[in-house]
Protein backbone atom coordinates (compact mmCIF):
# COMPACT_ATOMS: atom_id res chain seq x y z
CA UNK A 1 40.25 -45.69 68.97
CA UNK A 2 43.84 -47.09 69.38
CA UNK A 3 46.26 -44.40 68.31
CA UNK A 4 49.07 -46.69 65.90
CA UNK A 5 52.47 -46.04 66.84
CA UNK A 6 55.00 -45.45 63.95
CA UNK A 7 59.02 -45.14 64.76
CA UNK A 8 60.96 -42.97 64.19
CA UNK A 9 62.51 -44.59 60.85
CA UNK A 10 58.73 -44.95 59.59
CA UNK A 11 57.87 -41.53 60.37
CA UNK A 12 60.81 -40.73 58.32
CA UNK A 13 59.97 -42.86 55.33
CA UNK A 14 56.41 -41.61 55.72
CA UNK A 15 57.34 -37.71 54.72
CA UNK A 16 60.13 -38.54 52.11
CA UNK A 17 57.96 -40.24 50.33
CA UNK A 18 54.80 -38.27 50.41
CA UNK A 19 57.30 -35.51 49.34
CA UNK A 20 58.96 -37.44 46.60
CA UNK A 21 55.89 -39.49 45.07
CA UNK A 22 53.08 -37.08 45.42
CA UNK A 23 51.84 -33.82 44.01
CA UNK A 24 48.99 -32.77 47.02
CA UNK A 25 46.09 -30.59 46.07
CA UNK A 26 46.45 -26.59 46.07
CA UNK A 27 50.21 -27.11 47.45
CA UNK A 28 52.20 -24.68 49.04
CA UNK A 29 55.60 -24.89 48.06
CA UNK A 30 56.90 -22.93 51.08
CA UNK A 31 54.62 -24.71 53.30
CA UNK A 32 56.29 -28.30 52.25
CA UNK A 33 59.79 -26.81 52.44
CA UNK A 34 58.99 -26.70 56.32
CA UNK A 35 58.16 -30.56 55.89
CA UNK A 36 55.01 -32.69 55.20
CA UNK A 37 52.61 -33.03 57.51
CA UNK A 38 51.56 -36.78 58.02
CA UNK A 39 47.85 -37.14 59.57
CA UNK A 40 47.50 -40.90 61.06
CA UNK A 41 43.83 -41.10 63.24
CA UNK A 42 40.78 -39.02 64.03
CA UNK A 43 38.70 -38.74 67.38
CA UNK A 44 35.74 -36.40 67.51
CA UNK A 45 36.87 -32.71 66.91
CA UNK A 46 40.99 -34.11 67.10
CA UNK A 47 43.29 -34.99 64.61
CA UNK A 48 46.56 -37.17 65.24
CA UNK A 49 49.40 -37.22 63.26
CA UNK A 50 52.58 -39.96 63.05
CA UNK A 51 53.94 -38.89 65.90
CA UNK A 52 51.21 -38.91 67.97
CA UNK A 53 50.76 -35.14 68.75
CA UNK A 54 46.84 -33.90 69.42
CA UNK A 55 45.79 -31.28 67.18
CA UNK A 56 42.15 -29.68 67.48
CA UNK A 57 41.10 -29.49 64.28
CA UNK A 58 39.24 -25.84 63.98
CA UNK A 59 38.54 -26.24 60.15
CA UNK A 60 36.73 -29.98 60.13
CA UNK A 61 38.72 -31.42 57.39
CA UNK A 62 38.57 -28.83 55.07
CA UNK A 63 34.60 -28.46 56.19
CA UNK A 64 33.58 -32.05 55.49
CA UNK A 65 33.93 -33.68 59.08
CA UNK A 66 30.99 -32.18 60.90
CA UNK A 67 29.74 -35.20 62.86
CA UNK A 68 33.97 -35.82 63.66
CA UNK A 69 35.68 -38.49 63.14
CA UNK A 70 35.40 -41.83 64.29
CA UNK A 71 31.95 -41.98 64.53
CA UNK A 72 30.78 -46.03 65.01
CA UNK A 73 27.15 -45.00 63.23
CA UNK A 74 29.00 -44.41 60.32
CA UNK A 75 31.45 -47.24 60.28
CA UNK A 76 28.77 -49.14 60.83
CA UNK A 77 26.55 -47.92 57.62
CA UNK A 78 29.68 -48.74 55.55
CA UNK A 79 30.32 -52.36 56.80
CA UNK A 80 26.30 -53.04 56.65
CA UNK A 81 26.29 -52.07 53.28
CA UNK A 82 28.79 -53.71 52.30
CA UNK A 83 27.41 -56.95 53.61
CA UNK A 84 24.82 -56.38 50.66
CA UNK A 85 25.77 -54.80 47.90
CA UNK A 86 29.75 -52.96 47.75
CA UNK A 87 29.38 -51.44 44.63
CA UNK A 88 27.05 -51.23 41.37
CA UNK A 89 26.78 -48.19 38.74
CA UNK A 90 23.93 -45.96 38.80
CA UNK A 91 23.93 -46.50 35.09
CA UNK A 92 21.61 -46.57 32.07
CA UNK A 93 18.69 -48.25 34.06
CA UNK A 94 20.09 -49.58 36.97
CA UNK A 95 19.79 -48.42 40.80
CA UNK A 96 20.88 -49.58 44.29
CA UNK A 97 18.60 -49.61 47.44
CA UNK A 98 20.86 -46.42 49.15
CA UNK A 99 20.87 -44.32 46.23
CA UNK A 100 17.14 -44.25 45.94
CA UNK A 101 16.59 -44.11 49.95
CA UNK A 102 19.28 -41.37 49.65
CA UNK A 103 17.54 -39.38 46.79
CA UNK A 104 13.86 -39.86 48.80
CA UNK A 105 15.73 -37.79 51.76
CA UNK A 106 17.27 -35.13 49.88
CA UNK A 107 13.67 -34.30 48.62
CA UNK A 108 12.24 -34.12 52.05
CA UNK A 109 14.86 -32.24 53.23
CA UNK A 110 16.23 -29.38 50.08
CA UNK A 111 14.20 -26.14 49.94
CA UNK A 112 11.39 -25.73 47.87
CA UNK A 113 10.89 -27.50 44.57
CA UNK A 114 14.06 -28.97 44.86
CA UNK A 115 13.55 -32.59 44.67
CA UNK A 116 14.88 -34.64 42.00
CA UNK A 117 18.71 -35.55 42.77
CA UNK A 118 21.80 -36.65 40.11
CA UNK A 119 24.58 -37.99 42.31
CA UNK A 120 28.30 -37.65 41.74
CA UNK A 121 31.95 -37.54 43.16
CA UNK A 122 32.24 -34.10 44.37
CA UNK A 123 31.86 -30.98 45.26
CA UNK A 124 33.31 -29.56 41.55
CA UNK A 125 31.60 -32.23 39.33
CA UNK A 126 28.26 -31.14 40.74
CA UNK A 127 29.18 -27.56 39.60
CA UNK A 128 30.17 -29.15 36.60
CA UNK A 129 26.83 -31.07 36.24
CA UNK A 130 25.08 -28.14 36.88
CA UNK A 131 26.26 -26.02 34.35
CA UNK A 132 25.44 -28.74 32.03
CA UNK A 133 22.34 -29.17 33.08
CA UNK A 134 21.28 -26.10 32.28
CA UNK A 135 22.51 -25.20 29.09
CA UNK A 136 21.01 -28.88 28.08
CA UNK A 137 17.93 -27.54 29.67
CA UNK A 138 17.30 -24.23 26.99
CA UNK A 139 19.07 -26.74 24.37
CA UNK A 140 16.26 -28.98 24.82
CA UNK A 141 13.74 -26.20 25.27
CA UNK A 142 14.99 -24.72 21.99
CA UNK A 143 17.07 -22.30 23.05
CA UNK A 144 20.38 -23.63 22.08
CA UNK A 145 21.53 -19.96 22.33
CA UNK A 146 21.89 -19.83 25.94
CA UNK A 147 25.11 -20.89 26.72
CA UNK A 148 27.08 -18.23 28.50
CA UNK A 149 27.08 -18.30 32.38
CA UNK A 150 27.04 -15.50 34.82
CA UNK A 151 29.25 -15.97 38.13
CA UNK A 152 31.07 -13.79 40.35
CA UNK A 153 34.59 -12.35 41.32
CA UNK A 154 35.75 -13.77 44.28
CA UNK A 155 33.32 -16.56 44.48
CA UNK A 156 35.29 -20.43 44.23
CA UNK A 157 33.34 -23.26 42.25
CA UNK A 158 35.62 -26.57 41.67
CA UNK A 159 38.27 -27.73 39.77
CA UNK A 160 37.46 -29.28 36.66
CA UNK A 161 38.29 -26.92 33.50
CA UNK A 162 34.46 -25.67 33.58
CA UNK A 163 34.02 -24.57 36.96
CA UNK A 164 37.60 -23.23 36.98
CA UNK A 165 36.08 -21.05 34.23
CA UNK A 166 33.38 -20.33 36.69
CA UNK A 167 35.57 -19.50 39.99
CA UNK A 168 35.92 -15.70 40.11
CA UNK A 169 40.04 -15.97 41.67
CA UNK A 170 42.40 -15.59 38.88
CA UNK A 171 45.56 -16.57 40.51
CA UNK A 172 43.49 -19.91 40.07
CA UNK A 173 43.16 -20.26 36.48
CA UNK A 174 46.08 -17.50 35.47
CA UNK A 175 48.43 -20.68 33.71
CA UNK A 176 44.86 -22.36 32.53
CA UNK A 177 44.00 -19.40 30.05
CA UNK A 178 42.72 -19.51 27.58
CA UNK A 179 39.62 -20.70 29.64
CA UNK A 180 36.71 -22.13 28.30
CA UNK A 181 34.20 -19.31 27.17
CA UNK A 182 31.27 -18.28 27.71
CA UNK A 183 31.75 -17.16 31.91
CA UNK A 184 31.16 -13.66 32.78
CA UNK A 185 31.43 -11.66 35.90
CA UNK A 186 29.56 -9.79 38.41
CA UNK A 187 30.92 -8.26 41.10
CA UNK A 188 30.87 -9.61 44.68
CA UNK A 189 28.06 -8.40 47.02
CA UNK A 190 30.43 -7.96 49.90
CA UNK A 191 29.57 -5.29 52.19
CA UNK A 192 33.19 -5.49 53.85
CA UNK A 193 35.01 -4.59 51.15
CA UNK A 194 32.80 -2.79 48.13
CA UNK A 195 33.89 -3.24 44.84
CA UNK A 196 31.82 -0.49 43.93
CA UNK A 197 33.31 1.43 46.73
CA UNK A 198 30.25 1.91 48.22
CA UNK A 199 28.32 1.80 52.11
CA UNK A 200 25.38 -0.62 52.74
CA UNK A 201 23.36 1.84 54.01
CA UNK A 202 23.38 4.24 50.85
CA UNK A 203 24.43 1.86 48.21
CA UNK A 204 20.92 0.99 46.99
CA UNK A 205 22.22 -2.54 46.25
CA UNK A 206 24.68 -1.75 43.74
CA UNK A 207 26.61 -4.73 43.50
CA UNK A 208 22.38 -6.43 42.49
CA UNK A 209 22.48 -3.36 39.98
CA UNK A 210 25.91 -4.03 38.34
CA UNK A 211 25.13 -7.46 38.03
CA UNK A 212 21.88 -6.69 35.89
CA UNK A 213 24.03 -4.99 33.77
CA UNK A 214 26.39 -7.85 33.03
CA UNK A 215 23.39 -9.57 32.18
CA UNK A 216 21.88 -6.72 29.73
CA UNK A 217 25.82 -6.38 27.85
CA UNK A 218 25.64 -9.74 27.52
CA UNK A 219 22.15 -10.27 26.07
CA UNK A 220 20.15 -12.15 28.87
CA UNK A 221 19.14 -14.23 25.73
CA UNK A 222 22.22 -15.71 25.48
CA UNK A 223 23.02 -16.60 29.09
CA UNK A 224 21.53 -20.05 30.45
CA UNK A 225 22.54 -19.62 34.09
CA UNK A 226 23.77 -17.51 37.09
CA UNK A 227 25.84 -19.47 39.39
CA UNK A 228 26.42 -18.47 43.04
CA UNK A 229 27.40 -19.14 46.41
CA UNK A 230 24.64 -17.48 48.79
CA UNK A 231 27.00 -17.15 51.48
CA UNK A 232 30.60 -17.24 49.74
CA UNK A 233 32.80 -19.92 51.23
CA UNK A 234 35.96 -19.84 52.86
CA UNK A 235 38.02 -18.23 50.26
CA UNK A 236 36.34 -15.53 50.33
CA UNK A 237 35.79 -15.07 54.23
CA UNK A 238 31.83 -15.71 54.57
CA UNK A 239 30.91 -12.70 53.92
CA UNK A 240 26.74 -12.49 54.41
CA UNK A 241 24.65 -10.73 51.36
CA UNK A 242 23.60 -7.46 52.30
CA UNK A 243 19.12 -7.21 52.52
CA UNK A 244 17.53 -8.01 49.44
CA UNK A 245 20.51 -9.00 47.53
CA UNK A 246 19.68 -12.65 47.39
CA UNK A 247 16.38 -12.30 46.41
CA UNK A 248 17.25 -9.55 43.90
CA UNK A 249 19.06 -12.34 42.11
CA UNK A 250 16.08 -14.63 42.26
CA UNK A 251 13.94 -12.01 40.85
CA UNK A 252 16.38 -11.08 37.99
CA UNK A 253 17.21 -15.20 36.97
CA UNK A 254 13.15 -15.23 36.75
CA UNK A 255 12.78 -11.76 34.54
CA UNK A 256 15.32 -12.82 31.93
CA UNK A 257 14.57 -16.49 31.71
CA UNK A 258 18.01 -17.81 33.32
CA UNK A 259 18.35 -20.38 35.60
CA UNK A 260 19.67 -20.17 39.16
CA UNK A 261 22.38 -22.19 40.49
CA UNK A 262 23.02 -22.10 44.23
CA UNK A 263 26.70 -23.62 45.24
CA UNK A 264 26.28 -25.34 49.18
CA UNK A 265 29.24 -27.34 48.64
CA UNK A 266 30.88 -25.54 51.46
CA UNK A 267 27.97 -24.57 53.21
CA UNK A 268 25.16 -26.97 53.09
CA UNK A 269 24.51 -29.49 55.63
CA UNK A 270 23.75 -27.39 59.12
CA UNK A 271 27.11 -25.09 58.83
CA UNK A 272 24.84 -21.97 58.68
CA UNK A 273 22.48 -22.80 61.63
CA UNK A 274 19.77 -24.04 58.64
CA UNK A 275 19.92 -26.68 56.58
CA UNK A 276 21.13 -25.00 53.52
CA UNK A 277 22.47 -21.23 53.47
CA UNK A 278 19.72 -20.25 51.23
CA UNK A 279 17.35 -21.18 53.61
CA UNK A 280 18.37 -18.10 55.95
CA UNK A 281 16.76 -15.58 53.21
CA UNK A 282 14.24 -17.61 52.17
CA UNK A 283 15.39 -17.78 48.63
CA UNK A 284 15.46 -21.26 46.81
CA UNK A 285 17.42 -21.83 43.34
CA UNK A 286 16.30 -23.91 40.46
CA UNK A 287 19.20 -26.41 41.02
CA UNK A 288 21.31 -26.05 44.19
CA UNK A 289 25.10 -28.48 44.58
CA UNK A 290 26.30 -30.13 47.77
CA UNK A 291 29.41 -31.96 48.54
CA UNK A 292 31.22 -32.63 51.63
CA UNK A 293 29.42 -32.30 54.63
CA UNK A 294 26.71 -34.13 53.24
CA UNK A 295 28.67 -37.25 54.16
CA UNK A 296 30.74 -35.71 57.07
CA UNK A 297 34.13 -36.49 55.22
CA UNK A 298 33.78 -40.34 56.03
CA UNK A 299 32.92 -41.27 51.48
CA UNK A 300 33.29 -38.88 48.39
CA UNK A 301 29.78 -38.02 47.38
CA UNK A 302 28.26 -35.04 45.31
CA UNK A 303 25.11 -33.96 43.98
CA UNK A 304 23.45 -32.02 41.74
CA UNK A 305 19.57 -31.24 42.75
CA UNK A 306 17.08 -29.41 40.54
CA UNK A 307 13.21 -29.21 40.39
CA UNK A 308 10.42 -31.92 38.74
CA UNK A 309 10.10 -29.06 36.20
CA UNK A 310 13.48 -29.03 34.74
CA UNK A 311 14.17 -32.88 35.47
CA UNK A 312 11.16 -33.74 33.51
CA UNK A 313 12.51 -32.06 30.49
CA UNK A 314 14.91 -35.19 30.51
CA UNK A 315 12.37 -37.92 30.85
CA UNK A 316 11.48 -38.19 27.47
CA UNK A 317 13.37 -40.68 24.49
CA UNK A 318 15.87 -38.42 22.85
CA UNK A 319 16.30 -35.87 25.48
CA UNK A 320 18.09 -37.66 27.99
CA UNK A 321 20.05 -35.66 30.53
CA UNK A 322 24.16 -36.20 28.70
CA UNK A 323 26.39 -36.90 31.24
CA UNK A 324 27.23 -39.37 34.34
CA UNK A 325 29.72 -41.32 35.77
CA UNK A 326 31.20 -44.81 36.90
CA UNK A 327 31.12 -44.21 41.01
CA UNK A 328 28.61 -41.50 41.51
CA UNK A 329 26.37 -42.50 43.51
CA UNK A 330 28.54 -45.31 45.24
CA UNK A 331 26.53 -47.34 47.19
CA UNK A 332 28.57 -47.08 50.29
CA UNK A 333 28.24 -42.98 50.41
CA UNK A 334 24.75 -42.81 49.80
CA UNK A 335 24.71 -45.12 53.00
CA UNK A 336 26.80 -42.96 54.79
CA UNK A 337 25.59 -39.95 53.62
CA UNK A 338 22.12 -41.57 55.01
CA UNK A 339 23.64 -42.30 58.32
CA UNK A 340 24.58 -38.83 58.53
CA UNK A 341 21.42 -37.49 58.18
CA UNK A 342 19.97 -39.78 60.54
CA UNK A 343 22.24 -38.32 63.13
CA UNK A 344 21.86 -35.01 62.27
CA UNK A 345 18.27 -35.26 62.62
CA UNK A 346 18.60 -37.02 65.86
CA UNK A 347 20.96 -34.92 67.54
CA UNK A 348 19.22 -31.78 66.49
CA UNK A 349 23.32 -30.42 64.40
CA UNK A 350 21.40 -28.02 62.82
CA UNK A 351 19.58 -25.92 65.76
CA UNK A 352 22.93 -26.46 67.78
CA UNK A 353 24.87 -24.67 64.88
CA UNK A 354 22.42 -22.08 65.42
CA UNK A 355 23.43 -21.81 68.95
CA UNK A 356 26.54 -21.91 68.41
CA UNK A 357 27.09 -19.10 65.66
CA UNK A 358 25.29 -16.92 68.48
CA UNK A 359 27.86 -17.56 71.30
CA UNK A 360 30.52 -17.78 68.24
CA UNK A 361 29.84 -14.00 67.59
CA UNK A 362 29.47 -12.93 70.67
CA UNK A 363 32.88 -13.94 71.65
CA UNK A 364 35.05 -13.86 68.53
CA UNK A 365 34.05 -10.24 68.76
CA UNK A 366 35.76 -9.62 72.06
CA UNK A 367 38.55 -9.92 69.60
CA UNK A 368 38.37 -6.67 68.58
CA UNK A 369 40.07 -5.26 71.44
CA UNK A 370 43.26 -6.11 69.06
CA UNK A 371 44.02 -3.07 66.90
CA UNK A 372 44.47 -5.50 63.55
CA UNK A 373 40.86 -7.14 63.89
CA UNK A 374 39.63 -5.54 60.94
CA UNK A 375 36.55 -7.76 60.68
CA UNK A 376 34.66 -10.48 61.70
CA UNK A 377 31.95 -11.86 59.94
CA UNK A 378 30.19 -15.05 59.55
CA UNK A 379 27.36 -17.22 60.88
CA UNK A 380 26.81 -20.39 62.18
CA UNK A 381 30.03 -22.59 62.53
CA UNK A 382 31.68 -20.51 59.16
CA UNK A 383 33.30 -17.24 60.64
CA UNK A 384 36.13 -15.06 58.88
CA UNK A 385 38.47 -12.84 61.35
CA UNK A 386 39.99 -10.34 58.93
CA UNK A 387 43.12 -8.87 59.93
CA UNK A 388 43.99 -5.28 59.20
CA UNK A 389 46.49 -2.20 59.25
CA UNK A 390 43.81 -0.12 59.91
CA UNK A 391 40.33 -1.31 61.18
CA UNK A 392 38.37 2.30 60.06
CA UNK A 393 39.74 2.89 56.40
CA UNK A 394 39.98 -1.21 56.03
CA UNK A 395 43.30 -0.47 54.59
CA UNK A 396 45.70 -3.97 54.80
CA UNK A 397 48.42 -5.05 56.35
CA UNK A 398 51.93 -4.90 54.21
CA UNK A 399 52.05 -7.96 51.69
CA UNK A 400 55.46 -8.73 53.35
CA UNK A 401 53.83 -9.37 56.91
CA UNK A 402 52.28 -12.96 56.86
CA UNK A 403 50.79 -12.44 60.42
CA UNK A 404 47.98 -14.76 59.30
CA UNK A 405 50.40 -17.35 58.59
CA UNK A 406 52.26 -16.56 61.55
CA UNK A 407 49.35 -16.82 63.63
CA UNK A 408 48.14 -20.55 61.89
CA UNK A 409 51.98 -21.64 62.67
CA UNK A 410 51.40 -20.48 66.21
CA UNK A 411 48.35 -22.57 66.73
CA UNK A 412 49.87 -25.59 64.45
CA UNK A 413 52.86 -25.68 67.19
CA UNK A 414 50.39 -25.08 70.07
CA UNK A 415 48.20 -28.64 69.10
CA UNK A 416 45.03 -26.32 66.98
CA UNK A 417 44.56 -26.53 63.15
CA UNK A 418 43.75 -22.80 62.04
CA UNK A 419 42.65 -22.12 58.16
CA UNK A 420 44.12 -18.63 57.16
CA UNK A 421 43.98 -17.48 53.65
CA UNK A 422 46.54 -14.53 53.90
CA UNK A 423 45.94 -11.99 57.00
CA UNK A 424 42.48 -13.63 57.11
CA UNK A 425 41.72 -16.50 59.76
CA UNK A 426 38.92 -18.80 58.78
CA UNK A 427 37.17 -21.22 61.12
CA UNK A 428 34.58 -23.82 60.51
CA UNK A 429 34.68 -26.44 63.24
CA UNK A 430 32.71 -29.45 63.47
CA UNK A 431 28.82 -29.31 64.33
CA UNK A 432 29.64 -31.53 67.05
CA UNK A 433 32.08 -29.00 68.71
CA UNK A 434 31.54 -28.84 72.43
CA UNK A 435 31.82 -25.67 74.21
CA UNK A 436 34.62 -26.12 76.11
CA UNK A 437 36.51 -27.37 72.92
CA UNK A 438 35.32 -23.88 71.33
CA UNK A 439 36.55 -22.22 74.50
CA UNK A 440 40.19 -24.14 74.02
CA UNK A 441 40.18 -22.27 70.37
CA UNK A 442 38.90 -19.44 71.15
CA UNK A 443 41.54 -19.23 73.65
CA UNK A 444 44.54 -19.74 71.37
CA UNK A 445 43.29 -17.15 68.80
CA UNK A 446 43.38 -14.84 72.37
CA UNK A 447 47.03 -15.84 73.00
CA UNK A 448 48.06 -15.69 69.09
CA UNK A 449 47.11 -12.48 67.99
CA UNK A 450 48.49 -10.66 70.68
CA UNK A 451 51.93 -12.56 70.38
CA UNK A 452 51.98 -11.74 66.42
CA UNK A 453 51.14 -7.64 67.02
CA UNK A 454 54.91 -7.96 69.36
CA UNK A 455 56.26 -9.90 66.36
CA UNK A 456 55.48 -7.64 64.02
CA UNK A 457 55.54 -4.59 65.98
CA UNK A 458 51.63 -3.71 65.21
């Protein structure tokens, strides 16, 4: 890689404008007041920006880059593929070589029955799709009454004005309301922080309990799909299901007639040390969503799987699935997203995420020799450190004390990208993280937390 060099006066020009022409996704207001930030090349697990400062980047592109960047395999798929064919719609009847080579993979590689594949843009649009795909589904089947969906507080599903509905944070859809109806709520099963205010080893699965009874208010004859994230990404600090829960759900989607949706956007692709999340209870939806990582970052690409059974319900005249796009399914990211496989496979990404959530774990918890290490939980590369006034009683730190932020800034100024959503630091580094880069973060989270206890005086 050659590292462009940008002057002063461009680097300049660079930020006012990105300032003054742009509205960037989920901004932070107070963030920008301290300036953009201008990103200009990629090399493995590093980031460079304009000015030529190294940054290890600890959250892979906001968990897409898991092979890292600059990868020639990948470059390579692009240019090759664009020798043949750049671009033609997956439309009406028509198909291109990669999308179909792309689609054979997926089924050899999802979970179960999971094998027949409708390609989009993104991570929310195959939310989107899936949502439509099953209320189309009991439409079709003659049950036109199932429309509501079940999801659950604290769980993050996309952007468009239907899985905004879905996404269980409302300080993201407070100035959208009134939402689209229809979404109800469980409650989260997250052992670290109850909503029940109950303990995992007495609770008797409460949270699997309370969500049954969402289902029963609502009529489960009226509700055409639970959507989920098996492990809940990192908005909500990975926290794992507690025994059971998972397939508690399965059991309940089955008993009422309701389909399951499983969101991997975040965490599909190796992240979790298998495959898919799911995979690590042994619990399989009826249509699962992936996004990201299943390209590492380098194309947009989403997709919406589901089973012969409920495809087939579309395959006759009349009942054709309703919806689609112009670009999903580009030919160049199904050829990337096929290159990335290939490596995966090769290099063996998933079974070294395994390893690496075990020595993960095993040292982020020498962490909590630090009074405000609340919690850490996670698995694979996807780990949450929650930071805390008060580690037994879980109580938080004052809203006024941003030692989370001051902790990312820390790390920003000190070459490391850190993710922290409030007083909780999330990580999700590359598959391809070596250990000594893990040992460079690992080291700067030893350094930072200590500094922002004398800040604060904690």
């Amino acid at each position: 890689m050659k590292l462009r060099k940008f002057t002063d006066k461009q680097q300049k020009q660079l930020k006012k404008s990105a300032m003054e022409y742009m509205l960037v996704h989920w901004a932070s207001n107070v963030d920008l007041a301290k300036g953009a930030k201008v990103f200009a090349a990629g090399e493995g697990c590093y980031i460079y920006d304009v000015s030529g400062d190294k940054y290890l980047d600890t959250f892979s592109s906001l968990i897409t880059t898991t092979l890292g960047h600059n990868r020639p395999e990948m470059k390579r798929a692009v240019m090759e593929q664009m020798d043949q064919l750049a671009f033609f719609p997956n439309y009406h009847d028509g198909f291109t070589v990669p999308i179909i080579k792309l689609a054979e993979k997926l089924a050899e590689i999802m979970p179960g029955k999971l094998e027949v594949s409708f390609f989009l843009n993104s991570g929310s649009e195959a939310n989107e799709t899936a949502l439509k795909m099953a209320r189309q589904y009991h439409w079709e089947n003659g049950w036109p009454h199932r429309y509501k969906v079940v999801a659950r507080k604290n769980s993050y599903h996309g952007t468009t004005l239907g899985t905004t509905a879905c996404t269980g944070f409302p300080a993201l859809n407070k100035c959208l309301q009134p939402m689209l109806p229809g979404c109800v709520f469980a409650p989260p099963a997250s052992c670290n922080a109850c909503e029940l205010g109950l303990k995992p080893a007495n609770c008797g699965l409460g949270c699997l309990k309370a969500m049954e009874k969402v289902m029963q208010w609502e009529h489960p004859e009226t509700i055409s799909a639970v959507i989920m994230d098996p492990l809940p990404g990192s908005n909500s600090g990975y926290p794992p299901p507690p025994a059971g829960y998972l397939q508690g759900v399965r059991k309940l989607c089955d008993k009422y007639g309701i389909l399951l949706i499983f969101d991997e956007v975040q965490t599909g692709f190796g992240k979790t040390g298998k495959w898919f999340a799911c995979q690590n209870w042994n619990v399989t939806p009826d249509i699962m969503t992936v996004s990201k990582a299943i390209t590492s970052g380098y194309l947009p690409l989403g997709v919406t799987v589901t089973t012969k059974k409920i495809a087939n319900t579309f395959r006759k005249p009349g009942s054709e699935f309703s919806s689609g796009s112009t670009y999903g399914g580009h030919p160049l990211s199904c050829a990337v997203a096929l290159a990335n496989i290939e490596i995966m496979q090769k290099e063996k990404l998933v079974e070294r995420a395994a390893s690496t959530g075990k020595y993960l774990k095993a040292e982020l918890e020498k962490l909590y020799k630090y009074k405000i290490v609340g919690d850490i939980r996670g698995m694979g590369t996807l780990w949450a450190i929650e930071l805390t006034a008060n580690r037994k009683t879980g109580a938080k730190l004052g809203p006024k004390l941003n030692v989370g932020t001051f902790i990312r800034d820390w790390c920003w100024k000190n070459g490391m990208i850190l993710r922290n959503n409030g007083n909780t630091l999330v990580i999700a580094p590359a598959l391809v993280i070596t250990r000594a880069e893990i040992d460079t973060m690992l080291g700067k989270l030893y350094q930072a937390i200590p500094l922002a206890m004398k800040h604060f005086g904690l």
